[in-house]
C-alpha atoms as a PDB file:
ATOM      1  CA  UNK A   1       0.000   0.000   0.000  1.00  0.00           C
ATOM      2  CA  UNK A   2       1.303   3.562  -0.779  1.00  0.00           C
ATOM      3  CA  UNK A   3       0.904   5.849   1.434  1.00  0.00           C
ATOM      4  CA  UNK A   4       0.402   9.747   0.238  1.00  0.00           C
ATOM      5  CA  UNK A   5       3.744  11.558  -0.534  1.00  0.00           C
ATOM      6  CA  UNK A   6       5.352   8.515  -1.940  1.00  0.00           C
ATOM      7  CA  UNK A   7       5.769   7.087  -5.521  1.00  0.00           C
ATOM      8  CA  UNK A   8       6.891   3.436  -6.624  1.00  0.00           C
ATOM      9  CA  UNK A   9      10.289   2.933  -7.412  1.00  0.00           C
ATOM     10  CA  UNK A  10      10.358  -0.443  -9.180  1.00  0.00           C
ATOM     11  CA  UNK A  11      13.792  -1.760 -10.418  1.00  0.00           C
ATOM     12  CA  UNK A  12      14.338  -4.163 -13.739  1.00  0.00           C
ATOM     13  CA  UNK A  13      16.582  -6.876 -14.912  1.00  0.00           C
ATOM     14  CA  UNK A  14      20.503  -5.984 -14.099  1.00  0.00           C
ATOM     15  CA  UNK A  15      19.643  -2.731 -12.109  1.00  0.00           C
ATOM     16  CA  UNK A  16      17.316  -5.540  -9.280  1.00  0.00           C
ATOM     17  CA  UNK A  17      20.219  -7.866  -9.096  1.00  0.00           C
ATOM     18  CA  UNK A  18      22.578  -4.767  -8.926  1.00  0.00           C
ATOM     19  CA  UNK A  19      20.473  -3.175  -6.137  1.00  0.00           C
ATOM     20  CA  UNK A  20      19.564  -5.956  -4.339  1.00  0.00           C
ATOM     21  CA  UNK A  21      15.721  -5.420  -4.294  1.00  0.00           C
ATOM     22  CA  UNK A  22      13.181  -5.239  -7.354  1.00  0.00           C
ATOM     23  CA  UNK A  23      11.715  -1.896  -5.638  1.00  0.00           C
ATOM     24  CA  UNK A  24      10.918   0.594  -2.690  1.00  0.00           C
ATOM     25  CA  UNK A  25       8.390   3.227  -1.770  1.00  0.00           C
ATOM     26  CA  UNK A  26      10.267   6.324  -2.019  1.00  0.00           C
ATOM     27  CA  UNK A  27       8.977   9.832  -0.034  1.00  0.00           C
ATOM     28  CA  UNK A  28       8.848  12.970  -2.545  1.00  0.00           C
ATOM     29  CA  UNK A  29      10.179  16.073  -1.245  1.00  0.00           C
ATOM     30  CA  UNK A  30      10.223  19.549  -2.785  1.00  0.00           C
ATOM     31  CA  UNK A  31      14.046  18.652  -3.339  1.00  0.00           C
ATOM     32  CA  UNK A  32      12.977  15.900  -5.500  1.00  0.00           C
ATOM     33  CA  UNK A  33      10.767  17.238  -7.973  1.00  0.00           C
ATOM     34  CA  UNK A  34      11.862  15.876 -11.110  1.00  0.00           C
ATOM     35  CA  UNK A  35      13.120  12.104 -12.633  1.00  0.00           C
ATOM     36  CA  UNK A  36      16.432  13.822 -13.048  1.00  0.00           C
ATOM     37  CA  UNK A  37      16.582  14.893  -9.476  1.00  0.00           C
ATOM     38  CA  UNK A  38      15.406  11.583  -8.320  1.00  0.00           C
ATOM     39  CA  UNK A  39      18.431   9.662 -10.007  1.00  0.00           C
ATOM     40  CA  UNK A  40      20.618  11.576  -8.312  1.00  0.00           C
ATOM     41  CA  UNK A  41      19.240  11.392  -5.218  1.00  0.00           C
ATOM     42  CA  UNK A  42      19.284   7.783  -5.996  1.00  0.00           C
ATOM     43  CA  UNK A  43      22.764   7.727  -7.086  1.00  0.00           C
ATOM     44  CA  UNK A  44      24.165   9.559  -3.644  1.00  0.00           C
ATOM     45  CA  UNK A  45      23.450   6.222  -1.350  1.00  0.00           C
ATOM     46  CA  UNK A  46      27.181   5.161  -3.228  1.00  0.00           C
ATOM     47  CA  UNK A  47      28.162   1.918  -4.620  1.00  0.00           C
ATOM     48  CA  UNK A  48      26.120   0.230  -6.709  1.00  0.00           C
ATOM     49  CA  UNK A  49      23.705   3.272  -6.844  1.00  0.00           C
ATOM     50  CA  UNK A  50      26.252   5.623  -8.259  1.00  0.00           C
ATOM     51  CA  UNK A  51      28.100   3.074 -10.218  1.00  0.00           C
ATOM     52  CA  UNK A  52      24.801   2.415 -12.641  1.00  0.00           C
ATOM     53  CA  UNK A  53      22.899   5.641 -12.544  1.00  0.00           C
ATOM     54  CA  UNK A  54      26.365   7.623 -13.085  1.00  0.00           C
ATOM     55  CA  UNK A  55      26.135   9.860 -16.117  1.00  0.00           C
ATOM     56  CA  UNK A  56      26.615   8.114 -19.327  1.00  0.00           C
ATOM     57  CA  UNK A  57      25.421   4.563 -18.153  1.00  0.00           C
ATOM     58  CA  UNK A  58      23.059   2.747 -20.063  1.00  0.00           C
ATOM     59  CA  UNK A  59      19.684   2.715 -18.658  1.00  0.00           C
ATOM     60  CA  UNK A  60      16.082   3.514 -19.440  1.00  0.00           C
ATOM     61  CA  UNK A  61      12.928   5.533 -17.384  1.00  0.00           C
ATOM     62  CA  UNK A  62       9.292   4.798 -17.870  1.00  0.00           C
ATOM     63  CA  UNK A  63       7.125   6.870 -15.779  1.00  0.00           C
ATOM     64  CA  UNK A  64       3.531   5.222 -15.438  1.00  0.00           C
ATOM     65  CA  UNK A  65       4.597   2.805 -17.766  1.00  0.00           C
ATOM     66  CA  UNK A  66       5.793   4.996 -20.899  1.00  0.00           C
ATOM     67  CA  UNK A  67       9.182   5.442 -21.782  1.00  0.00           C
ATOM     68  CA  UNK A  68      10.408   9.054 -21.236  1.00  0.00           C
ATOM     69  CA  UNK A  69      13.346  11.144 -22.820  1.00  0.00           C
ATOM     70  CA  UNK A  70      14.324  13.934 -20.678  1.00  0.00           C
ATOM     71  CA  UNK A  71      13.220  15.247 -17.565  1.00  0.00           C
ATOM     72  CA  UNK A  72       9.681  15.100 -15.883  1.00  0.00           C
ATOM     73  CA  UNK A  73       7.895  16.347 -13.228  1.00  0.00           C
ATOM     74  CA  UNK A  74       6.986  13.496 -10.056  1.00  0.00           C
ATOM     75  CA  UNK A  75       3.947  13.499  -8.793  1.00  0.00           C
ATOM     76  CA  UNK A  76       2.572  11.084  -5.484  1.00  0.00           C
ATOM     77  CA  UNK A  77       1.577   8.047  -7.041  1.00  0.00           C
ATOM     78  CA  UNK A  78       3.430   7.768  -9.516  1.00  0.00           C
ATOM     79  CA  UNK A  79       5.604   4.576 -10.578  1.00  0.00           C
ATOM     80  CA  UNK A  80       9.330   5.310 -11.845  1.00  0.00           C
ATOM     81  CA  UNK A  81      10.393   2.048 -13.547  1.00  0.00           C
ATOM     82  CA  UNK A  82      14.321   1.446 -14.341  1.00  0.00           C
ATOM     83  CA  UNK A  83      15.521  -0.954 -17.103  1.00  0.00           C
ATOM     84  CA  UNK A  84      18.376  -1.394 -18.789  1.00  0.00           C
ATOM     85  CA  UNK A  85      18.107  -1.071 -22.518  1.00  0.00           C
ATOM     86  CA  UNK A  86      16.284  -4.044 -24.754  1.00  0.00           C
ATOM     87  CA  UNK A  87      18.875  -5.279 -27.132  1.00  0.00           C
ATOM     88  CA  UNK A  88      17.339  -8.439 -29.703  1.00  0.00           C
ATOM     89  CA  UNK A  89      18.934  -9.872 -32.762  1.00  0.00           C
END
């Protein structure tokens, strides 16, 4: 259950096994208003957090389940999914 304030942080593929968990309930706060400031909120817990969401890494953002380019505004219940890219032959 989510409780208000709080979006679902749900983590894919390599990034779960990387992170240890496929997810958390994370609290907004006016200093995370935005995907990009999320990530690097994200990446400051060190380790395997800043080692894959560094600049430059390979990874992908779906915000209520559509693929986003850029930066977007968060919003309490919302779900911020992170996947590394699909690559098929």
């Amino acid at each position: 259950m989510q409780t208000p304030g709080t979006i679902q942080v749900v983590y894919l593929a390599r990034l779960r096994e990387r992170f240890g968990t496929s997810g958390e309930t994370y609290a907004l706060s006016p200093d995370v208003p935005t995907v990009s400031a999320l990530m690097q909120d994200l990446a400051r817990r060190g380790g395997a957090w800043a080692d894959e969401l560094a600049p430059g890494r390979a990874f992908r953002i779906a915000v209520n389940h559509t693929v986003i380019e850029g930066d977007q505004p968060l919003a309490p219940g919302d779900e911020v999914a992170l996947f590394p890219p699909v690559t098929g032959g």
